[in-house]
N, C-alpha and C. Protein backbone atom coordinates (compact mmCIF):
# COMPACT_ATOMS: atom_id res chain seq x y z
N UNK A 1 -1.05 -9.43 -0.78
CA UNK A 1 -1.21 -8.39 0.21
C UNK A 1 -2.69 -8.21 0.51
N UNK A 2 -2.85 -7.56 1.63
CA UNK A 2 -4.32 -7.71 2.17
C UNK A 2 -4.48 -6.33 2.90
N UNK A 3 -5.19 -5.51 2.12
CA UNK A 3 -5.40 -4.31 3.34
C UNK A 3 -6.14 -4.04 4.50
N UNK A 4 -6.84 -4.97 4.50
CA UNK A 4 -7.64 -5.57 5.41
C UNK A 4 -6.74 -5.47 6.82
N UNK A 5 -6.41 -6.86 6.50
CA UNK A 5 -5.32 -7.16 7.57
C UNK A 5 -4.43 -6.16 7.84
N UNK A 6 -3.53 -5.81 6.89
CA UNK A 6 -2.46 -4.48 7.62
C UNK A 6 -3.42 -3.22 8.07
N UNK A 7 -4.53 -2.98 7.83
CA UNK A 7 -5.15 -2.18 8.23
C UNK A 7 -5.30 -2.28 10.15
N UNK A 8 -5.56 -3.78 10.25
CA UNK A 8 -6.15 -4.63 11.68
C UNK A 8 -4.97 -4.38 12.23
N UNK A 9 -3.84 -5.09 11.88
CA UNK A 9 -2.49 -5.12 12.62
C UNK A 9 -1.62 -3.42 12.88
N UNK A 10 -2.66 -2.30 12.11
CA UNK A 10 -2.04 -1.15 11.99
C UNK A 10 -2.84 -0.50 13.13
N UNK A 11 -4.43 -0.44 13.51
CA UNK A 11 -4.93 -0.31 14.14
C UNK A 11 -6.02 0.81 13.75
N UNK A 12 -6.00 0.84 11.93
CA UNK A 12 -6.68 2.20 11.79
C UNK A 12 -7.65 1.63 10.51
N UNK A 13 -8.18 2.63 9.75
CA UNK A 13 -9.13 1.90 9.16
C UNK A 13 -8.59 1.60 7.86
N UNK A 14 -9.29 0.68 6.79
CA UNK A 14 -8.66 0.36 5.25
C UNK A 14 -8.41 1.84 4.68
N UNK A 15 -9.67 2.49 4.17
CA UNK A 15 -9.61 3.91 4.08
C UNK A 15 -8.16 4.23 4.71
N UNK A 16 -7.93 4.94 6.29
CA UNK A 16 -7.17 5.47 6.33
C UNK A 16 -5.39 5.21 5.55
N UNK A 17 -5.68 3.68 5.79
CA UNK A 17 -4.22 2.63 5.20
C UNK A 17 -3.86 3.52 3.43
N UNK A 18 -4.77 3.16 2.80
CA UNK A 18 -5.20 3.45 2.13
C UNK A 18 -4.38 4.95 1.55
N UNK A 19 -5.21 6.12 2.60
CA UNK A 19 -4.62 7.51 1.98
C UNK A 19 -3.09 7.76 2.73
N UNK A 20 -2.70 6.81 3.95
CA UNK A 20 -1.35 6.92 3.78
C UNK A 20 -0.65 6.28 2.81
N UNK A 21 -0.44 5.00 2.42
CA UNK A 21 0.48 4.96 1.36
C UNK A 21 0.21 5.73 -0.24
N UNK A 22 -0.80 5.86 -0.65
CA UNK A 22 -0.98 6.96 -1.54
C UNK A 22 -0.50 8.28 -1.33
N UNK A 23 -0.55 8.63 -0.18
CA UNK A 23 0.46 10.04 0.33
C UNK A 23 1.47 9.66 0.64
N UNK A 24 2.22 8.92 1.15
CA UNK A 24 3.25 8.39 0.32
C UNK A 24 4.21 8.56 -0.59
N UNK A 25 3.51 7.06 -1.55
CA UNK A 25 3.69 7.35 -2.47
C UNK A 25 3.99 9.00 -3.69
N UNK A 26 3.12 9.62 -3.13
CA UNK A 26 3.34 11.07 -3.78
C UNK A 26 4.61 11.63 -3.37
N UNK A 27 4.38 11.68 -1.69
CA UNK A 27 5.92 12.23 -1.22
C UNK A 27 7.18 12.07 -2.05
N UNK A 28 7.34 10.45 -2.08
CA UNK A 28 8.32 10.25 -2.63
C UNK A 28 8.28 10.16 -3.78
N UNK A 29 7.36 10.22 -5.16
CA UNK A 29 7.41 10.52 -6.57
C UNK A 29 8.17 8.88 -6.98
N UNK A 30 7.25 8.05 -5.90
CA UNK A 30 7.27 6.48 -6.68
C UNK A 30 5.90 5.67 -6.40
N UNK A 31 5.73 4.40 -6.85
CA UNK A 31 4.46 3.50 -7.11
C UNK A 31 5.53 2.49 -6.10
N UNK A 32 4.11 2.30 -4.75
CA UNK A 32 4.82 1.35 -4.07
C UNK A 32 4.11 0.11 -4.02
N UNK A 33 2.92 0.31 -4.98
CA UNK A 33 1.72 -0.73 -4.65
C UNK A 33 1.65 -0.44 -5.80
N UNK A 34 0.75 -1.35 -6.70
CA UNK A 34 0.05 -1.82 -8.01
C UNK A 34 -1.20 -2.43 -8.04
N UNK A 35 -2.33 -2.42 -8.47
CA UNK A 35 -3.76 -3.23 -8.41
C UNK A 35 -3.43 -4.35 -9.65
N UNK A 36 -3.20 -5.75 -9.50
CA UNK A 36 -3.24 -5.80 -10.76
C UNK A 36 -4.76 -7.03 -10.64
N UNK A 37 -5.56 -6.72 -11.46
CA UNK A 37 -7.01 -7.68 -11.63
C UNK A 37 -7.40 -7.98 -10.25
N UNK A 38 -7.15 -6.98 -9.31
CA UNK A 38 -8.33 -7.40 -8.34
C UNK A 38 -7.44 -7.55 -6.94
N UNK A 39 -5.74 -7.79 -7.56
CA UNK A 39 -5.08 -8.28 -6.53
C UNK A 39 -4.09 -6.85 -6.25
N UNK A 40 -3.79 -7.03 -5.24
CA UNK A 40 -2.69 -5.81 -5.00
C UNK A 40 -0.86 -5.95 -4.84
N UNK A 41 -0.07 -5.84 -5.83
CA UNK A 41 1.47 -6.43 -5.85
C UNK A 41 1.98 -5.03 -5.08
N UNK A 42 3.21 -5.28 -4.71
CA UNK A 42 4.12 -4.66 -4.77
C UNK A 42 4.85 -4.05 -6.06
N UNK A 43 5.32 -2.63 -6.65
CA UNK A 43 5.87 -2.87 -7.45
C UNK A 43 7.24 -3.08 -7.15
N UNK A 44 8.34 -3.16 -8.02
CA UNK A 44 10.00 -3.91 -8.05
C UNK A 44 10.28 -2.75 -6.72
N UNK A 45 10.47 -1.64 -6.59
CA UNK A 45 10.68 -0.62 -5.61
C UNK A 45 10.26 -1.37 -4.45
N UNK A 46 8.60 -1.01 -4.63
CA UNK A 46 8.05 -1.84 -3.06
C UNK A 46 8.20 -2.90 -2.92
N UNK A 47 8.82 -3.60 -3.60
CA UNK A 47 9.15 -4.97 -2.74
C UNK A 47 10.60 -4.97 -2.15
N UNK A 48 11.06 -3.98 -3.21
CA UNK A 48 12.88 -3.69 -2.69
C UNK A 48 13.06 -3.51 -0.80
N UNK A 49 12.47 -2.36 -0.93
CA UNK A 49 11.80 -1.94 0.84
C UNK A 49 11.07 -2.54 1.42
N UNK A 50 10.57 -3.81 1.50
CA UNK A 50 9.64 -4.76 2.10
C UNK A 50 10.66 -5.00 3.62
C-alpha cells in the first residue's frame, strides 16, 4: 500500500488520508491498517473489506 498514491488518486493530502482512516478506524473500534517495519499491511479485517 502506498499513501502517497491513494492520497493522489483521492485528491487530498497524505496527512489528510491519513486522519481519515485513523478516524475511522476509531469510529468503528477496529485496526484497518498496520505499519509493519516501514511497510503498511492491511490487517485480516482490512483486507476482508478491500
Amino acid at each position: 500500500m502506498d499513501y502517497q498514491y491513494a492520497a493522489k488518486k483521492s485528491g487530498i493530502t497524505v496527512d489528510e488520508l491519513v486522519h481519515t482512516i485513523k478516524a475511522l478506524e476509531e469510529e468503528l473500534n477496529i485496526k484497518l491498517i498496520r505499519p509493519e517495519g516501514g511497510v503498511v499491511e492491511l490487517t485480516e479485517i482490512g483486507a476482508f473489506y478491500r
